[in-house]
C-alpha atoms as a PDB file:
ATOM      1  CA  UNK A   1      34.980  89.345 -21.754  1.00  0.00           C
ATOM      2  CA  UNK A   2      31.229  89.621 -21.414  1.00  0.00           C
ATOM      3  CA  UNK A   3      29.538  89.998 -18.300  1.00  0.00           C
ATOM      4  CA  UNK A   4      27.154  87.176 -16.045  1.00  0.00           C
ATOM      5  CA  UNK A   5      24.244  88.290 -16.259  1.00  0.00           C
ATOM      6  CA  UNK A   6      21.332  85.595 -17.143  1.00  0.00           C
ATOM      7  CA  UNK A   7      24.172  83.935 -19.471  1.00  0.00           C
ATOM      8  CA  UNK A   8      24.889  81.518 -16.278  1.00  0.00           C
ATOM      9  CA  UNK A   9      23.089  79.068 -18.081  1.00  0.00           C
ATOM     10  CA  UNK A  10      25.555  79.350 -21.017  1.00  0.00           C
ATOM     11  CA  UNK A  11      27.417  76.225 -19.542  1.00  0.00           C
ATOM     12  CA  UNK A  12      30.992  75.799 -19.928  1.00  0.00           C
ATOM     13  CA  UNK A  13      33.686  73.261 -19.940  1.00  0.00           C
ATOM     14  CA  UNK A  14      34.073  69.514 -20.633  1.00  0.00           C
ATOM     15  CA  UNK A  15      34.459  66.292 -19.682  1.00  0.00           C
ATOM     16  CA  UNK A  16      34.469  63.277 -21.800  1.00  0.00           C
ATOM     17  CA  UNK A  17      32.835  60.627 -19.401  1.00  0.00           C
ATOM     18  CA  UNK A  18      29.709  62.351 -19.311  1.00  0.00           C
ATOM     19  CA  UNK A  19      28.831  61.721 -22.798  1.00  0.00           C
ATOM     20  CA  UNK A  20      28.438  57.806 -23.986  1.00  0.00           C
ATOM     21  CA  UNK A  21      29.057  56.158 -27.099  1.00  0.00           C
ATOM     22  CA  UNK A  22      27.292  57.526 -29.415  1.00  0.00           C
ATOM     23  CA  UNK A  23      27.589  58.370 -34.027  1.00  0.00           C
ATOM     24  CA  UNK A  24      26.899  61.931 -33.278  1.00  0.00           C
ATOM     25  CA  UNK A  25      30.301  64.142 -32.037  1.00  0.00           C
ATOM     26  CA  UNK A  26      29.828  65.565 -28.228  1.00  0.00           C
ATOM     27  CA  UNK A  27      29.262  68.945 -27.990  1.00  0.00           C
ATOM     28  CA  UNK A  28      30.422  71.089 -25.164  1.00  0.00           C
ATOM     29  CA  UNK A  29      28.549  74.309 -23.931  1.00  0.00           C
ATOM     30  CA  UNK A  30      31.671  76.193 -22.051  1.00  0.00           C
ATOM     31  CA  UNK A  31      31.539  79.000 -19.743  1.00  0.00           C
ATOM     32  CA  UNK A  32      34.717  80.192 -18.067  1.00  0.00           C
ATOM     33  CA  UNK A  33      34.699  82.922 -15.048  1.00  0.00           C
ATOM     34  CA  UNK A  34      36.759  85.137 -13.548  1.00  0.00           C
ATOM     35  CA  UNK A  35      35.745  85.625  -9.674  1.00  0.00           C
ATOM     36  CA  UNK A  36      36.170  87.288  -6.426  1.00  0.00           C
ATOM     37  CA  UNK A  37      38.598  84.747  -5.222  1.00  0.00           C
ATOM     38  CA  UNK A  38      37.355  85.599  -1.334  1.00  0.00           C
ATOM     39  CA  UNK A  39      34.088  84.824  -2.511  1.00  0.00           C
ATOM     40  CA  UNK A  40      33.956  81.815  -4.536  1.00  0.00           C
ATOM     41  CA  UNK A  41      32.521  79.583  -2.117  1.00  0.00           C
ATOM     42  CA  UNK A  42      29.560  81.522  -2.521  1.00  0.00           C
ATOM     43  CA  UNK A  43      29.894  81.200  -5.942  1.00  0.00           C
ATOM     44  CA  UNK A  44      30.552  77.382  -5.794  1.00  0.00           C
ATOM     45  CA  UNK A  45      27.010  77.379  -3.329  1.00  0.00           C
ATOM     46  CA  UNK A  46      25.006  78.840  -6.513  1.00  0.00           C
ATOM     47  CA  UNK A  47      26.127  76.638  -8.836  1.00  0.00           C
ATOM     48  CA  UNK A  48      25.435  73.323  -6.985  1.00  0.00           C
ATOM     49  CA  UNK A  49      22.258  74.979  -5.387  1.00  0.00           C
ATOM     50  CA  UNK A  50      20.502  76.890  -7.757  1.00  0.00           C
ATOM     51  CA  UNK A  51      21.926  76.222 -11.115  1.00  0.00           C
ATOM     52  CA  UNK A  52      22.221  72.014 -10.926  1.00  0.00           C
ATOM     53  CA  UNK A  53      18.647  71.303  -9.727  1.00  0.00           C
ATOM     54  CA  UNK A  54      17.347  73.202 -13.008  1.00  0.00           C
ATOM     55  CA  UNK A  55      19.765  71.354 -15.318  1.00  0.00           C
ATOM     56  CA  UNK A  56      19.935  68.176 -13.706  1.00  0.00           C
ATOM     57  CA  UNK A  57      16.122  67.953 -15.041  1.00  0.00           C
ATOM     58  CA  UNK A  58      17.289  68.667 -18.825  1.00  0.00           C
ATOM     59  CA  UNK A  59      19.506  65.835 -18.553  1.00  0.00           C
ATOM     60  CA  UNK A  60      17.265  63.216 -16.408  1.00  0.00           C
ATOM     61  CA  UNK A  61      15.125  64.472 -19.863  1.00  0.00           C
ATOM     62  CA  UNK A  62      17.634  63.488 -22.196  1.00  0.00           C
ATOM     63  CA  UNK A  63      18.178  66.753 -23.610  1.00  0.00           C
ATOM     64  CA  UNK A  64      21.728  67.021 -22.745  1.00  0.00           C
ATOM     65  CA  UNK A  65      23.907  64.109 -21.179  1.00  0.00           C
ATOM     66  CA  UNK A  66      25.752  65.927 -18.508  1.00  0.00           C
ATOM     67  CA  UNK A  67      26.814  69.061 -16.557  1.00  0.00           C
ATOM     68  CA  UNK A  68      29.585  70.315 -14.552  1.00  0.00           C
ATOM     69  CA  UNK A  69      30.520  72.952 -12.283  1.00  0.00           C
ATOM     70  CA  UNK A  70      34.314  73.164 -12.289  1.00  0.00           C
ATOM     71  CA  UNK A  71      37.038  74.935  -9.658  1.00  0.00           C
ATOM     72  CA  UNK A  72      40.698  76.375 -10.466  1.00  0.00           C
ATOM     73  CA  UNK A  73      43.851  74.299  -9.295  1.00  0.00           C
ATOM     74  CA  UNK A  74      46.179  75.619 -11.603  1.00  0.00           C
ATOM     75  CA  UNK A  75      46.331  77.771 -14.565  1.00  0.00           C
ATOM     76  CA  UNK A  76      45.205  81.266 -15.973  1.00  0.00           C
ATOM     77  CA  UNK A  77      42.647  83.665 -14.921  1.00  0.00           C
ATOM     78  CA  UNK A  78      39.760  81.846 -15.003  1.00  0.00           C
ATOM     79  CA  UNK A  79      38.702  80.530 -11.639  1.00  0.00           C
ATOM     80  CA  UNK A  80      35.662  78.673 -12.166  1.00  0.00           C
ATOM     81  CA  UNK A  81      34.187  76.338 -15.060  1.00  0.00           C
ATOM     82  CA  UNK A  82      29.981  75.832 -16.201  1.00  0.00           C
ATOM     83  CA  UNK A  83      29.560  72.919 -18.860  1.00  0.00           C
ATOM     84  CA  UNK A  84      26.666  71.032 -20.241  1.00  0.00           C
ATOM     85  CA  UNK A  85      27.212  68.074 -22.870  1.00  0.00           C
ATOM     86  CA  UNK A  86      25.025  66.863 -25.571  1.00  0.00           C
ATOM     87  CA  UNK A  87      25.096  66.342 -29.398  1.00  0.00           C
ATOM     88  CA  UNK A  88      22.252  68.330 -30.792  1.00  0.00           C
ATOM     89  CA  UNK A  89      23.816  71.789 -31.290  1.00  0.00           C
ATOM     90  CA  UNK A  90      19.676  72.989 -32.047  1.00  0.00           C
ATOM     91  CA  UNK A  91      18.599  70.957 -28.968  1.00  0.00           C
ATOM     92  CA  UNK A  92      21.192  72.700 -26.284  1.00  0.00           C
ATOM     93  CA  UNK A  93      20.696  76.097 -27.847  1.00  0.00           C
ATOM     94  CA  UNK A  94      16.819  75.706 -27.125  1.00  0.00           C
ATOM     95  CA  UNK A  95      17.366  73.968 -23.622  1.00  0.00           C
ATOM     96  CA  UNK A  96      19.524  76.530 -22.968  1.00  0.00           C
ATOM     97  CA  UNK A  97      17.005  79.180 -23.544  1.00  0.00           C
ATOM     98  CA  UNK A  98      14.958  77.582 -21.202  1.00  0.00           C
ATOM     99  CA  UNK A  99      17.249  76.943 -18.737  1.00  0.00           C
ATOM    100  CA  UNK A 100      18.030  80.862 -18.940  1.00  0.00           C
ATOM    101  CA  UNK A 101      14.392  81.515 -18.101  1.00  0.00           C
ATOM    102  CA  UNK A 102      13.732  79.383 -15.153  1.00  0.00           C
ATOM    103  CA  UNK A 103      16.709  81.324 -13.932  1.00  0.00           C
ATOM    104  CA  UNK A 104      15.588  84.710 -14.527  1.00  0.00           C
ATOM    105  CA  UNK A 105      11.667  83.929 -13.110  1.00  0.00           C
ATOM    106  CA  UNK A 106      12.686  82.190 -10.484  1.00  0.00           C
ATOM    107  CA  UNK A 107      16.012  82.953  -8.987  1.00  0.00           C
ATOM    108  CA  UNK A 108      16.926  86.224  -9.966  1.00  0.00           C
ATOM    109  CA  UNK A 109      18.570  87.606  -6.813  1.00  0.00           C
ATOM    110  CA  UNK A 110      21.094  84.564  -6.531  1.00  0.00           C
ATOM    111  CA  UNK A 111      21.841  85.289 -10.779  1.00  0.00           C
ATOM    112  CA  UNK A 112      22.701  88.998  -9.500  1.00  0.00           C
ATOM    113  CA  UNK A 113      24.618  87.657  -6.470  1.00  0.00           C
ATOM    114  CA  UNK A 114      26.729  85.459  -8.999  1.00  0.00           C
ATOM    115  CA  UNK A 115      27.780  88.281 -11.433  1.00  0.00           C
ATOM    116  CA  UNK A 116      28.488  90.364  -8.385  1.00  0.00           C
ATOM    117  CA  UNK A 117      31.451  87.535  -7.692  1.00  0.00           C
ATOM    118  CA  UNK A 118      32.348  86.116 -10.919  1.00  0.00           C
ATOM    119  CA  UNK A 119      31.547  89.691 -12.940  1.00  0.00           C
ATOM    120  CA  UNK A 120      33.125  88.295 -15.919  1.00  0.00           C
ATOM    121  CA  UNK A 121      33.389  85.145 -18.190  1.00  0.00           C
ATOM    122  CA  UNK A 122      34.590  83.434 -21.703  1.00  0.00           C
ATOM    123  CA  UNK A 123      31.911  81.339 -23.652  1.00  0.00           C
ATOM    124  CA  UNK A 124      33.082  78.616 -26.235  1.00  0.00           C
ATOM    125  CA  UNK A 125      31.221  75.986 -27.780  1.00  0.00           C
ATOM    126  CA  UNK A 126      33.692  72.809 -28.596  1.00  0.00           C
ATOM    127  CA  UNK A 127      32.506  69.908 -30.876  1.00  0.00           C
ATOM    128  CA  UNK A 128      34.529  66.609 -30.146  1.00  0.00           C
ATOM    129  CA  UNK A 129      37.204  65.266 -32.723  1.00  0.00           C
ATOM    130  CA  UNK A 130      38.474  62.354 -30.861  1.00  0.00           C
ATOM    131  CA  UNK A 131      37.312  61.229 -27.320  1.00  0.00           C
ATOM    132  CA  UNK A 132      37.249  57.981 -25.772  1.00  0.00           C
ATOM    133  CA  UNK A 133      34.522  56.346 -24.689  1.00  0.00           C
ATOM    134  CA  UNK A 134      35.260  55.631 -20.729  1.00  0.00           C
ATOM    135  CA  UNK A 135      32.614  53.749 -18.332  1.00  0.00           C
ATOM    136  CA  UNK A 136      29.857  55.135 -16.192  1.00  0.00           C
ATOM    137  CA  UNK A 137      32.374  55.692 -13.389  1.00  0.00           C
ATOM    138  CA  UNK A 138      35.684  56.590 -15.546  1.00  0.00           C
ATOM    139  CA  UNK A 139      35.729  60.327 -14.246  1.00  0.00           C
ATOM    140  CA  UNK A 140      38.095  60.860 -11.725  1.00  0.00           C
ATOM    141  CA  UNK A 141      38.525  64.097  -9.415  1.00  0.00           C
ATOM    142  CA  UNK A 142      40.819  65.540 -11.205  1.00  0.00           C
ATOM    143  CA  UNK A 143      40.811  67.225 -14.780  1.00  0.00           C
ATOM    144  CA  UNK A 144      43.763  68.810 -16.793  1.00  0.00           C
ATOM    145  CA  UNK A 145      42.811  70.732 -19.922  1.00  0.00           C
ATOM    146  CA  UNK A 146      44.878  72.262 -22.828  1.00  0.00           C
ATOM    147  CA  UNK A 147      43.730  75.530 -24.741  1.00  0.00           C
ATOM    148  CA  UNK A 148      45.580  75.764 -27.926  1.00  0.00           C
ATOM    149  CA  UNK A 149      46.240  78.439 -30.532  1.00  0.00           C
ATOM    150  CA  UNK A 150      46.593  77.342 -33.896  1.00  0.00           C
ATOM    151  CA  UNK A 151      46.837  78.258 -37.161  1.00  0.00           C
ATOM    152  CA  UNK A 152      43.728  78.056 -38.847  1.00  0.00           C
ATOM    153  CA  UNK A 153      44.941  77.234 -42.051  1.00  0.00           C
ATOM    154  CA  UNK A 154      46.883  74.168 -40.874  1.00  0.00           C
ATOM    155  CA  UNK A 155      43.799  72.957 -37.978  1.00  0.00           C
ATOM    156  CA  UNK A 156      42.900  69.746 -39.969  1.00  0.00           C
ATOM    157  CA  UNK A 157      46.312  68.688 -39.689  1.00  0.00           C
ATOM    158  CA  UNK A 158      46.978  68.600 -36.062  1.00  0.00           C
ATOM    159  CA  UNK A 159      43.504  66.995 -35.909  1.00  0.00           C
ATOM    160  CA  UNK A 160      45.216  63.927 -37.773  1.00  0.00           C
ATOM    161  CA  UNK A 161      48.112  63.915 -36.159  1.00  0.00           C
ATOM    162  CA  UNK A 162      45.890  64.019 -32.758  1.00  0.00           C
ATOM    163  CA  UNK A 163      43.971  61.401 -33.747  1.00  0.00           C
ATOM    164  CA  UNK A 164      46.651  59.017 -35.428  1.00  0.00           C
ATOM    165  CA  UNK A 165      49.268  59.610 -33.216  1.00  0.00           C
ATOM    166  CA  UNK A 166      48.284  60.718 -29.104  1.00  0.00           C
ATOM    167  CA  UNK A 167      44.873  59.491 -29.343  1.00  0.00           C
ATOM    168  CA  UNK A 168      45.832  55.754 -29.592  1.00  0.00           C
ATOM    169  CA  UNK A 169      48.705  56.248 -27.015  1.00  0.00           C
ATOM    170  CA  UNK A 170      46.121  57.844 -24.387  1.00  0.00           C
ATOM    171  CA  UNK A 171      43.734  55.369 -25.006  1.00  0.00           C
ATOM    172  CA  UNK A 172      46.670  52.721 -24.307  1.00  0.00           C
ATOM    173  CA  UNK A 173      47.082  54.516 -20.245  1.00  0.00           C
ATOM    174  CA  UNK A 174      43.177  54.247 -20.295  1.00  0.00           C
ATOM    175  CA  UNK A 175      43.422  50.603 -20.941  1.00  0.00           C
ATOM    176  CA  UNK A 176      46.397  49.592 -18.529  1.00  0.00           C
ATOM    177  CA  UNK A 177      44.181  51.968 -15.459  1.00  0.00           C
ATOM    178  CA  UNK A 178      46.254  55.232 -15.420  1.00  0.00           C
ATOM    179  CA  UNK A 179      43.657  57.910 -17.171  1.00  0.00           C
ATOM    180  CA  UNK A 180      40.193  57.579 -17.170  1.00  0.00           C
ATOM    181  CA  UNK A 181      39.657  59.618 -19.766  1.00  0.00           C
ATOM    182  CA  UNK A 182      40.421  61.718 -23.113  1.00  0.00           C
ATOM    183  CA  UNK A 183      39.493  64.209 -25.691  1.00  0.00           C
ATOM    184  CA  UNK A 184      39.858  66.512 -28.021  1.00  0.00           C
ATOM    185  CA  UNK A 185      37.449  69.273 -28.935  1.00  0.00           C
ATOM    186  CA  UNK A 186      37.837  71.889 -31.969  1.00  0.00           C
ATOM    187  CA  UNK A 187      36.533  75.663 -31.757  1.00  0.00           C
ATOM    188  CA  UNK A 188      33.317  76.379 -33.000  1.00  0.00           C
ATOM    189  CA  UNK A 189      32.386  79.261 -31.470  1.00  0.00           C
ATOM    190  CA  UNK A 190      34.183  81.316 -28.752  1.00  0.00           C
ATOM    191  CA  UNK A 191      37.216  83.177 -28.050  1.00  0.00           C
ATOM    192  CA  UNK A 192      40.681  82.544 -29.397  1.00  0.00           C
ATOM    193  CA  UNK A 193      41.653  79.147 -28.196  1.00  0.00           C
ATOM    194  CA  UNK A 194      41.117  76.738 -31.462  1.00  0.00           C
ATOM    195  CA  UNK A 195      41.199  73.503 -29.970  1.00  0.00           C
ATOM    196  CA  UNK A 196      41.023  71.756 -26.417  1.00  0.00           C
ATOM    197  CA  UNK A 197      42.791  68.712 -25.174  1.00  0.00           C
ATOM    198  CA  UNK A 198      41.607  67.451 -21.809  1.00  0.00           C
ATOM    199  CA  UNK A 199      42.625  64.598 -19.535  1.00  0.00           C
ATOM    200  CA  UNK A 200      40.792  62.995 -16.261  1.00  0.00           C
ATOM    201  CA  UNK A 201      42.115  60.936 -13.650  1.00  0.00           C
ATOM    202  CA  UNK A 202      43.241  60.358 -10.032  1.00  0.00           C
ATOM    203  CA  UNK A 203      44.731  63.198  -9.718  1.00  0.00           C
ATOM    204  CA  UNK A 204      46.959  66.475 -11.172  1.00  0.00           C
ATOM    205  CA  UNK A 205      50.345  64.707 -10.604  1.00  0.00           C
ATOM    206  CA  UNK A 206      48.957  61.444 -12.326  1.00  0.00           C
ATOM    207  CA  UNK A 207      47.591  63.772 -15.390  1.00  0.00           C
ATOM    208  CA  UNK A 208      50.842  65.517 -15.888  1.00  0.00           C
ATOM    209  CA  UNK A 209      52.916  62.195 -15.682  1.00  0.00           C
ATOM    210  CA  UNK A 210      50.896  60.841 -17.998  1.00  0.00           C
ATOM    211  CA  UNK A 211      50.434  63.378 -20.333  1.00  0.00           C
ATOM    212  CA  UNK A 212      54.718  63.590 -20.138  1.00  0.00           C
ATOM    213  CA  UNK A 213      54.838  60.212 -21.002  1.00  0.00           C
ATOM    214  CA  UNK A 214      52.755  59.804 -24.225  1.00  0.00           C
ATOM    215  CA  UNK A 215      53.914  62.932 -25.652  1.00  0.00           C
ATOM    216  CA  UNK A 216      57.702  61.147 -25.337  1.00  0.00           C
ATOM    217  CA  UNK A 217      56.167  58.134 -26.422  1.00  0.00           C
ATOM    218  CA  UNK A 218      54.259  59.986 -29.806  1.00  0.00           C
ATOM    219  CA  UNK A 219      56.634  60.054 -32.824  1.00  0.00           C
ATOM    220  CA  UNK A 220      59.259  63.218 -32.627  1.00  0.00           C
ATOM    221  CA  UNK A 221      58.348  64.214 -35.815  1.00  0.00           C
ATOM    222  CA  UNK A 222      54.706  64.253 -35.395  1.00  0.00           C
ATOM    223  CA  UNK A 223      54.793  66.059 -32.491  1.00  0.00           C
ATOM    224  CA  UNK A 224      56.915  68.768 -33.670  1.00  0.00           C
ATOM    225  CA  UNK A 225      54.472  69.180 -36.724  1.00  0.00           C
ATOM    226  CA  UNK A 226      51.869  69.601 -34.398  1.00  0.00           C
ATOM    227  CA  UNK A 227      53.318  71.842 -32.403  1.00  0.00           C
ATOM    228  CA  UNK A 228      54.169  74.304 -35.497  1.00  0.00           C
ATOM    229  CA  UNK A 229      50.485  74.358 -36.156  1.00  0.00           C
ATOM    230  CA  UNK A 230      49.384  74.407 -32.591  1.00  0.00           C
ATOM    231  CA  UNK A 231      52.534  76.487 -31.339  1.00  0.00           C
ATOM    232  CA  UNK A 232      51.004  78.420 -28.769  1.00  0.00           C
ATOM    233  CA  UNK A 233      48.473  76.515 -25.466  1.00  0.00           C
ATOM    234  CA  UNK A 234      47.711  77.373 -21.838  1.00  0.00           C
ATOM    235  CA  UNK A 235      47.272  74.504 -19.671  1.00  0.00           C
ATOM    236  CA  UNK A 236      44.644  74.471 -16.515  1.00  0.00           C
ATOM    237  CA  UNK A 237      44.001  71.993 -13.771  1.00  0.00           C
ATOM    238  CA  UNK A 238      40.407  71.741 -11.971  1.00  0.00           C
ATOM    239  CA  UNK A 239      38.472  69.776  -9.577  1.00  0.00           C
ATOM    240  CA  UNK A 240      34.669  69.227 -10.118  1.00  0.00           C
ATOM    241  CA  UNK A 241      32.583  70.147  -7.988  1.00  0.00           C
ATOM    242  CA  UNK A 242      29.559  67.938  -8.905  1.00  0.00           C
END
């Protein structure tokens, strides 16, 4: 775990319909924080407050495609999600830098107020291996996102499998109005997790239903394959918040 501090600006976790069709991957900027659950309103008032103005002008710039601030429903330990999009890993890094110091000039006091309720966080950096491309109002409320543990050896693999296999299938609910949206990210800098699968929609219940329903519709033996490689995941439910 590393602490807050000015790393705020870090950004966190995804979401597919913020990024449009485009040759280069997405790339996904992920911060994940563990918080003062009787504070993270407070927290929540930061982020939309402080932290969105300054990015939202990156973005309105083109020099990343979207941002989210993103709250726990269900899962592990982490209780709130920061993510920026874009697909110019040297771009973000510098826009992040600048980010960090608009921040730190200008509102240092609500930075130190943040680590004082979220004193902890995970960063990760995910580059897209299959996503759809969903329209400008695809979204949904709700988000459901797989961390998985793989074996690194055996990662390109369950990338085909992911991509011959579920990806078609999810694309299918997105076509027929279940999901708006899919994707699948691989590890490229970070913590443990290896790759991320991540769903949006409706809602949780709608997510999990559907989820259920293409992994009984993927081939058995596929699926089994990809779960030797990929044996290990921890699944977590949010709401945006922006």
């Amino acid at each position: 775990m590393k602490s807050v501090g000015l790393a705020l600006a870090g950004a966190a976790l995804l979401f597919t319909s913020t990024l449009v069709a485009q040759d280069a991957p997405p790339i996904v900027f992920g911060q994940y924080y563990e918080c003062n659950q009787g504070q993270e309103a407070r927290a929540d008032e930061i982020a939309m407050e402080v932290y969105g103005p300054i990015v939202q002008k990156h973005v309105d710039a083109g020099a990343l495609s979207g941002w989210g601030w993103l709250s726990h429903v269900q899962g592990g330990a982490w209780r709130r999600g920061l993510f920026s999009t874009g697909t110019d890993m040297a771009q973000m890094m510098e826009t992040r830098e600048s980010i960090i110091q608009e921040l730190t000039n200008d509102h240092a006091d609500e930075l130190e107020e943040l680590g004082t309720i979220c004193p902890s966080h995970d960063d990760y950096i995910w580059v897209g291996i299959a996503n759809s491309t969903p329209g400008p109002n695809a979204q949904g409320p709700a988000t459901m996102s797989s961390y998985h543990m793989c074996d690194r050896g055996r990662e390109g693999r369950a990338d085909e499998i992911f991509t011959d296999v579920l990806a078609p299938l999810y694309q299918k609910h997105i076509d027929l109005g279940h999901i708006a949206s899919y994707g699948y990210f691989a590890h490229r800098s970070g913590g443990m997790f290896r790759r991320l699968e991540t769903l949006s929609g409706p809602d949780h219940l709608t997510l999990m239903n559907m989820q259920g329903a293409v992994y009984q519709e993927a081939d058995p033996i596929a699926m089994q394959e990809f779960s030797s490689i990929c044996s290990t995941h921890t699944d977590y439910m949010w709401n945006r918040g922006n």
